[in-house]
Each structure stands twice: as structure tokens, then as C-alpha cells.
Protein backbone atom coordinates (compact mmCIF):
# COMPACT_ATOMS: atom_id res chain seq x y z
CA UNK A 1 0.00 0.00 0.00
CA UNK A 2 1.41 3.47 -0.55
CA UNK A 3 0.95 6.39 1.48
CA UNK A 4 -0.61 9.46 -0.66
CA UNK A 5 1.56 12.47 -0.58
CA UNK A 6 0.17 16.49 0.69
CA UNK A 7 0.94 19.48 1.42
CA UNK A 8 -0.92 20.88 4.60
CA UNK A 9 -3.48 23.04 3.31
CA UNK A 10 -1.42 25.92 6.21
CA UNK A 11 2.31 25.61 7.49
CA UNK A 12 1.33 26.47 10.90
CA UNK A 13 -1.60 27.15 12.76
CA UNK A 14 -1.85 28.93 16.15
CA UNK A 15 -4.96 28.34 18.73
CA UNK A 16 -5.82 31.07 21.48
CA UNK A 17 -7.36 29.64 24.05
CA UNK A 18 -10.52 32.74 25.20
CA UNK A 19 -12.48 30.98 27.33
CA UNK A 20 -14.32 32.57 29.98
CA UNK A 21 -14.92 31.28 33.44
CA UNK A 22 -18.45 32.60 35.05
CA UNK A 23 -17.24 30.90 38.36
CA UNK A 24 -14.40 32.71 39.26
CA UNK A 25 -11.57 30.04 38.49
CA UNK A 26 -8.33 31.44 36.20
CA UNK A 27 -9.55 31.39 32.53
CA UNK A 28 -7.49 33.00 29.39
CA UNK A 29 -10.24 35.44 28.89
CA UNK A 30 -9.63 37.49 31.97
CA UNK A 31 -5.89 37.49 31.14
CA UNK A 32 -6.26 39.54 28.05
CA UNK A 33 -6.39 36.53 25.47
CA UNK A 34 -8.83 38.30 23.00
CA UNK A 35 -6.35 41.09 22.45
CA UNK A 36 -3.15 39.16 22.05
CA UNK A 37 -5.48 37.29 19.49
CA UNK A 38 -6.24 39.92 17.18
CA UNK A 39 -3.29 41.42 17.82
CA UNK A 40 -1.53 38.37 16.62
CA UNK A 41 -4.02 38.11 13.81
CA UNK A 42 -3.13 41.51 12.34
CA UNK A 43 0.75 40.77 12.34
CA UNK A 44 0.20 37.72 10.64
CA UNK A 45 -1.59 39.99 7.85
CA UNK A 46 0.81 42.77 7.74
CA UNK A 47 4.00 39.90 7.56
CA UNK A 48 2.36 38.23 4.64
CA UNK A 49 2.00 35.15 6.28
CA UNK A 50 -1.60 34.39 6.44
CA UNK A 51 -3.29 32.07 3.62
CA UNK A 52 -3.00 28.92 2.38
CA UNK A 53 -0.19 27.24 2.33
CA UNK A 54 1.27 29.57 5.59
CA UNK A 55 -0.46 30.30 8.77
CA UNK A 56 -3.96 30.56 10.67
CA UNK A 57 -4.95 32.23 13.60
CA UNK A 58 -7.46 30.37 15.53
CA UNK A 59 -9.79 31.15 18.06
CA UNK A 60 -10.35 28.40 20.84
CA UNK A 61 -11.80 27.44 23.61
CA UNK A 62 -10.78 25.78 26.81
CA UNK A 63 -7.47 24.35 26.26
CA UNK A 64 -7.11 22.90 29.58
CA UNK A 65 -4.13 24.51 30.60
CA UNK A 66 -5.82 27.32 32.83
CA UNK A 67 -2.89 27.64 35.22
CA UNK A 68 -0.26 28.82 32.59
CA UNK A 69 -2.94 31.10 30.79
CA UNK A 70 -3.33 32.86 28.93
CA UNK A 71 -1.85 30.11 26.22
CA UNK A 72 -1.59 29.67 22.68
CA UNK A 73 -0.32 26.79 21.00
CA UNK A 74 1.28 26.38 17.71
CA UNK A 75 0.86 23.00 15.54
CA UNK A 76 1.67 21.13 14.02
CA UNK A 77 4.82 21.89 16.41
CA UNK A 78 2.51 21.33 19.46
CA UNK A 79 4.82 23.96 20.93
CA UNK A 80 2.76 25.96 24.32
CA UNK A 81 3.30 29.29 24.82
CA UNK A 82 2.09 31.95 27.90
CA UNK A 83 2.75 35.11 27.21
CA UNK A 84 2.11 38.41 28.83
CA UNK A 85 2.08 41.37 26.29
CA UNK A 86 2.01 42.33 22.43
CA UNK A 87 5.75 42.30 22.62
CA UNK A 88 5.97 38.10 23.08
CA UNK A 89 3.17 37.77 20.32
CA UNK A 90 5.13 40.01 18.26
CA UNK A 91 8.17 37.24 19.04
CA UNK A 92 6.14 34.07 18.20
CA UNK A 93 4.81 35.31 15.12
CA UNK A 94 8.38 36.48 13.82
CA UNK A 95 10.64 33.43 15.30
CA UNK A 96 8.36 31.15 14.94
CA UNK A 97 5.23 31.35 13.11
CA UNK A 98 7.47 33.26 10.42
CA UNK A 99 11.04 31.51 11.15
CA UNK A 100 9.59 28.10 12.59
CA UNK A 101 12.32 28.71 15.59
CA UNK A 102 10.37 27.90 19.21
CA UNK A 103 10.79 30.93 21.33
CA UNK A 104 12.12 29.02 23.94
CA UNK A 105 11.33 31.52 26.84
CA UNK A 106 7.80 31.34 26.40
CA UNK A 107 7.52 27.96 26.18
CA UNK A 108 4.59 26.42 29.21
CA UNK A 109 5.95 24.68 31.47
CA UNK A 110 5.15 20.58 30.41
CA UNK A 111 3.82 20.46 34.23
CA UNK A 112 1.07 23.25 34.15
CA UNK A 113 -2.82 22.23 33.50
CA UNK A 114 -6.06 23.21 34.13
């Protein structure tokens, strides 16, 4: 049997978790997640880098890794990232969404979950 050949229909695709928590536990959505999305969404656009055969910015849900939110994760890498501010966005879509280098400093820890 041989194995069909492909290209990914995208290079890369990046999930933000923004779920919300009516209870009061630590969601993504209280940590600014829906700006660092379409902040990261519009860099993608003004790089280039968006369409098919590059990258996608995806919204998400709960990505059950509440206590290192707010987290994105980039496939088909699986690489986690927490970040804080526009300026580590700004550093995952250039080293790696762009330059498929892990920026190792944002990396969640393997240990952190929901």
C-alpha cells in the first residue's frame, strides 16, 4: 500500500485559548487573550503570512491549561506558549510562526494544567 503524498493546506496554525470562566476560576479570557489574538491576527496579515499554504490564527476554547494562561499553541509543532504582552506575540509570530524557531522563553511549562 502506498501512502498518498500532501501538502498541509497551512504551514502552521496557532490556537488562542478565550475561554471565559463565570465561576471565578483562572480562565485565558480574563488574562487579556482576545487582544493578544487579534493582535496576533493583524501581524500575521501585515508579515504576509496568512493564507494557504502559511499560517492561521485560531480562536479556541478551553485548552485545559488554565494555570499557565493565557496560552496559545502552535501546531503542528505542538509547541505551548504563555505570554504576557504584544511584545511576546510580536516574538512568536516572527521566530516562529514566520522563522519556525520555538521561542524558547515562552515555552509552558510541560507540568502546568487546568
Amino acid at each position: 500500500m502506498t501512502t498518498p503524498t500532501h501538502s498541509p493546506y497551512f504551514k502552521r496554525h496557532i490556537f488562542f485559548c478565550l475561554n471565559e470562566r463565570k465561576n471565578n476560576e483562572a480562565c485565558c479570557a480574563q488574562q487579556g487573550a482576545q487582544d493578544a489574538f487579534d493582535h496576533c491576527k493583524a501581524q500575521v496579515k501585515a508579515l504576509g503570512l496568512a493564507g494557504p499554504g502559511e499560517v492561521r490564527v485560531n480562536k479556541a476554547g478551553c485548552l485545559d491549561r488554565c494555570s499557565g494562561g493565557p496560552v496559545a499553541v502552535v501546531y503542528p509543532e505542538g509547541v505551548w506558549y504563555t505570554y504576557v504582552d504584544k511584545a511576546d506575540i510580536d516574538e512568536i509570530v516572527t521566530s516562529h510562526l514566520k522563522n519556525g524557531q520555538v521561542v524558547t522563553r515562552l515555552v509552558t511549562p510541560g507540568h502546568l494544567g487546568r
